[in-house]
Protein backbone atom coordinates (compact mmCIF):
# COMPACT_ATOMS: atom_id res chain seq x y z
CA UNK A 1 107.84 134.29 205.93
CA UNK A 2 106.87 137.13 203.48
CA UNK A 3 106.70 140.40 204.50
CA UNK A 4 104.05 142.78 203.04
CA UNK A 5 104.01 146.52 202.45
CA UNK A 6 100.60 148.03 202.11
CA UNK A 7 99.58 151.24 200.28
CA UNK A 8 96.49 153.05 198.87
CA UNK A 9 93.81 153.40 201.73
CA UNK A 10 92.52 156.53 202.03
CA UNK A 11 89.47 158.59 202.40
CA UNK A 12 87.02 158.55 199.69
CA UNK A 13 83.05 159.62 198.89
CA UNK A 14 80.45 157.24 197.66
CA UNK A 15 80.96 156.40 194.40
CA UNK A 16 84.76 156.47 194.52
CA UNK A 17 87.13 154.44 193.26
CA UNK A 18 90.96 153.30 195.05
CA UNK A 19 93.83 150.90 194.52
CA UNK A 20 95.47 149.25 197.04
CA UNK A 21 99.20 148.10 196.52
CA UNK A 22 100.70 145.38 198.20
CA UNK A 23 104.78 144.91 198.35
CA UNK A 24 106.04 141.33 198.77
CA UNK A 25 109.50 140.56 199.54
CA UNK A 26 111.14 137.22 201.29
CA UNK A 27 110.34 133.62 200.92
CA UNK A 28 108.23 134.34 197.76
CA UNK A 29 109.12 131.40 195.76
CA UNK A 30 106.59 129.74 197.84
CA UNK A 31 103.94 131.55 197.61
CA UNK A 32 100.90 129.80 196.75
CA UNK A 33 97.64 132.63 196.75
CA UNK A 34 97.43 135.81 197.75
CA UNK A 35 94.62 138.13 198.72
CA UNK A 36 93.11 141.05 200.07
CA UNK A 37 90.84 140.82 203.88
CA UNK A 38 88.91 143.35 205.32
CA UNK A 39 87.99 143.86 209.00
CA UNK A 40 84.98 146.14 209.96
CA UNK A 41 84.12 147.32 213.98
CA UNK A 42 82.57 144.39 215.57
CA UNK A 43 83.08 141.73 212.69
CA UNK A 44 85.27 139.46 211.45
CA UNK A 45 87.56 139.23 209.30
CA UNK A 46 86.67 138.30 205.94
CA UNK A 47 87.74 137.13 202.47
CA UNK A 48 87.53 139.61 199.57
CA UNK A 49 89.37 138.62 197.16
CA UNK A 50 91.74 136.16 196.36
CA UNK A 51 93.69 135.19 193.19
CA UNK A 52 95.65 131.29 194.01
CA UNK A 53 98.88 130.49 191.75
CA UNK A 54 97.13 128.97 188.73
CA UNK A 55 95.31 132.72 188.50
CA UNK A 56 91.88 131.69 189.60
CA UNK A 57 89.79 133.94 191.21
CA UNK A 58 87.41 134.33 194.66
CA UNK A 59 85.32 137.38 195.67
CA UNK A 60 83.14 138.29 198.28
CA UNK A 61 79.20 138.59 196.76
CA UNK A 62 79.20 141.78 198.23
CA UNK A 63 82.41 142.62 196.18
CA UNK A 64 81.74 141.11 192.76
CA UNK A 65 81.39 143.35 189.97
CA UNK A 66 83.19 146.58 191.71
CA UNK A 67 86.27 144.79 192.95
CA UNK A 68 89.25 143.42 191.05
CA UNK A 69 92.56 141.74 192.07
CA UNK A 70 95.23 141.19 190.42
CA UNK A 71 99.00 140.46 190.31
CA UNK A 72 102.29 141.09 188.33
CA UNK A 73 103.86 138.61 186.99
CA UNK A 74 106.61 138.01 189.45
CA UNK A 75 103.96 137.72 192.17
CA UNK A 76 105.91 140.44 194.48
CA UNK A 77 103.04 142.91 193.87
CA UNK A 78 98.68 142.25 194.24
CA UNK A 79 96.48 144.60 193.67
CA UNK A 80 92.97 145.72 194.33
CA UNK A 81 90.99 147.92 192.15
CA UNK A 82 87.69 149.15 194.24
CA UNK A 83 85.52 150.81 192.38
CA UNK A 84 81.65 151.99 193.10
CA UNK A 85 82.62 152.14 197.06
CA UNK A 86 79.70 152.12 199.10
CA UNK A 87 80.08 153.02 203.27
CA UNK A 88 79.91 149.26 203.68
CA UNK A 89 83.21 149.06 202.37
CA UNK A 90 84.61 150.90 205.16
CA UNK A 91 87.21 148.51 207.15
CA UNK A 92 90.48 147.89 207.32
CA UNK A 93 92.08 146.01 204.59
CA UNK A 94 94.68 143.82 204.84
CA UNK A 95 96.84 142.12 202.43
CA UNK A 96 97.81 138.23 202.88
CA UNK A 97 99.94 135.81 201.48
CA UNK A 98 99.62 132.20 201.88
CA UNK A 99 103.34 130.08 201.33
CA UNK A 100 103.51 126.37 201.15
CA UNK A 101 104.80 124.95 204.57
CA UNK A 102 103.95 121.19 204.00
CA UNK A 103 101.95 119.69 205.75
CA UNK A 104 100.46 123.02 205.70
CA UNK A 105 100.79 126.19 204.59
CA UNK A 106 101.86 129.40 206.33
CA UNK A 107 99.61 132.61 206.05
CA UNK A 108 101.53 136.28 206.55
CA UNK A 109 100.15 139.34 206.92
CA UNK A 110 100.59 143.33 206.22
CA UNK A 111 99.98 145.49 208.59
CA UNK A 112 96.71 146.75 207.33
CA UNK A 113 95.26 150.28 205.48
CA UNK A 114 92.03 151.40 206.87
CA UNK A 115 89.56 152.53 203.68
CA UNK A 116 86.94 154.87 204.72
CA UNK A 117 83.63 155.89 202.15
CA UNK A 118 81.88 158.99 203.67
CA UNK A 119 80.34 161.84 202.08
């Protein structure tokens, strides 16, 4: 299992921009994407971003342009840049990391970082 260490939520206006960190540590050798989720009051949760080994690339439509993820080289830290945050954005966001477990795969989880766009 990897365990995840989440920073950067926050408060921000319309407009605003943030960057959320994300900390891995553990069985990293595995690891075979990792992303950022979002979970709003009465939805689900849902796929924002994702970056898989190789260093492609997913984003929400609602995302595409403002967002960007990305990773250091050792894949122990992901990122997300959010810029042009609208009050849809608010939810809270939630880093993952998917490890190979064959025949599957094993998906952890950070703890969360609620983001919040008010004026």
């Amino acid at each position: 299992q990897v365990q995840l260490v989440e920073s950067g939520g926050g408060l921000v206006q319309p407009g605003g921009s943030l960057r959320l960190s994300c900390a891995a540590s553990g069985t990293i050798f595995r690891i075979i994407d990792m992303g950022w989720y979002r979970q709003a009051p009465g939805k689900e949760r849902e796929l924002v971003a994702r970056m898989t080994n190789g260093g492609s690339t997913k984003y929400a439509e609602s995302v595409k342009g403002r967002f960007t993820i990305s990773r250091d080289n050792a894949k122990t830290m992901v990122y997300l840049q959010m810029n042009s945050l609208e009050p849809e954005d608010t939810a809270v966001y939630y880093c993952n990391t998917g490890t190979a477990r064959p025949p599957g795969r094993l998906d952890s989880w950070g703890q969360g970082t609620q983001v919040t766009v008010s004026s």
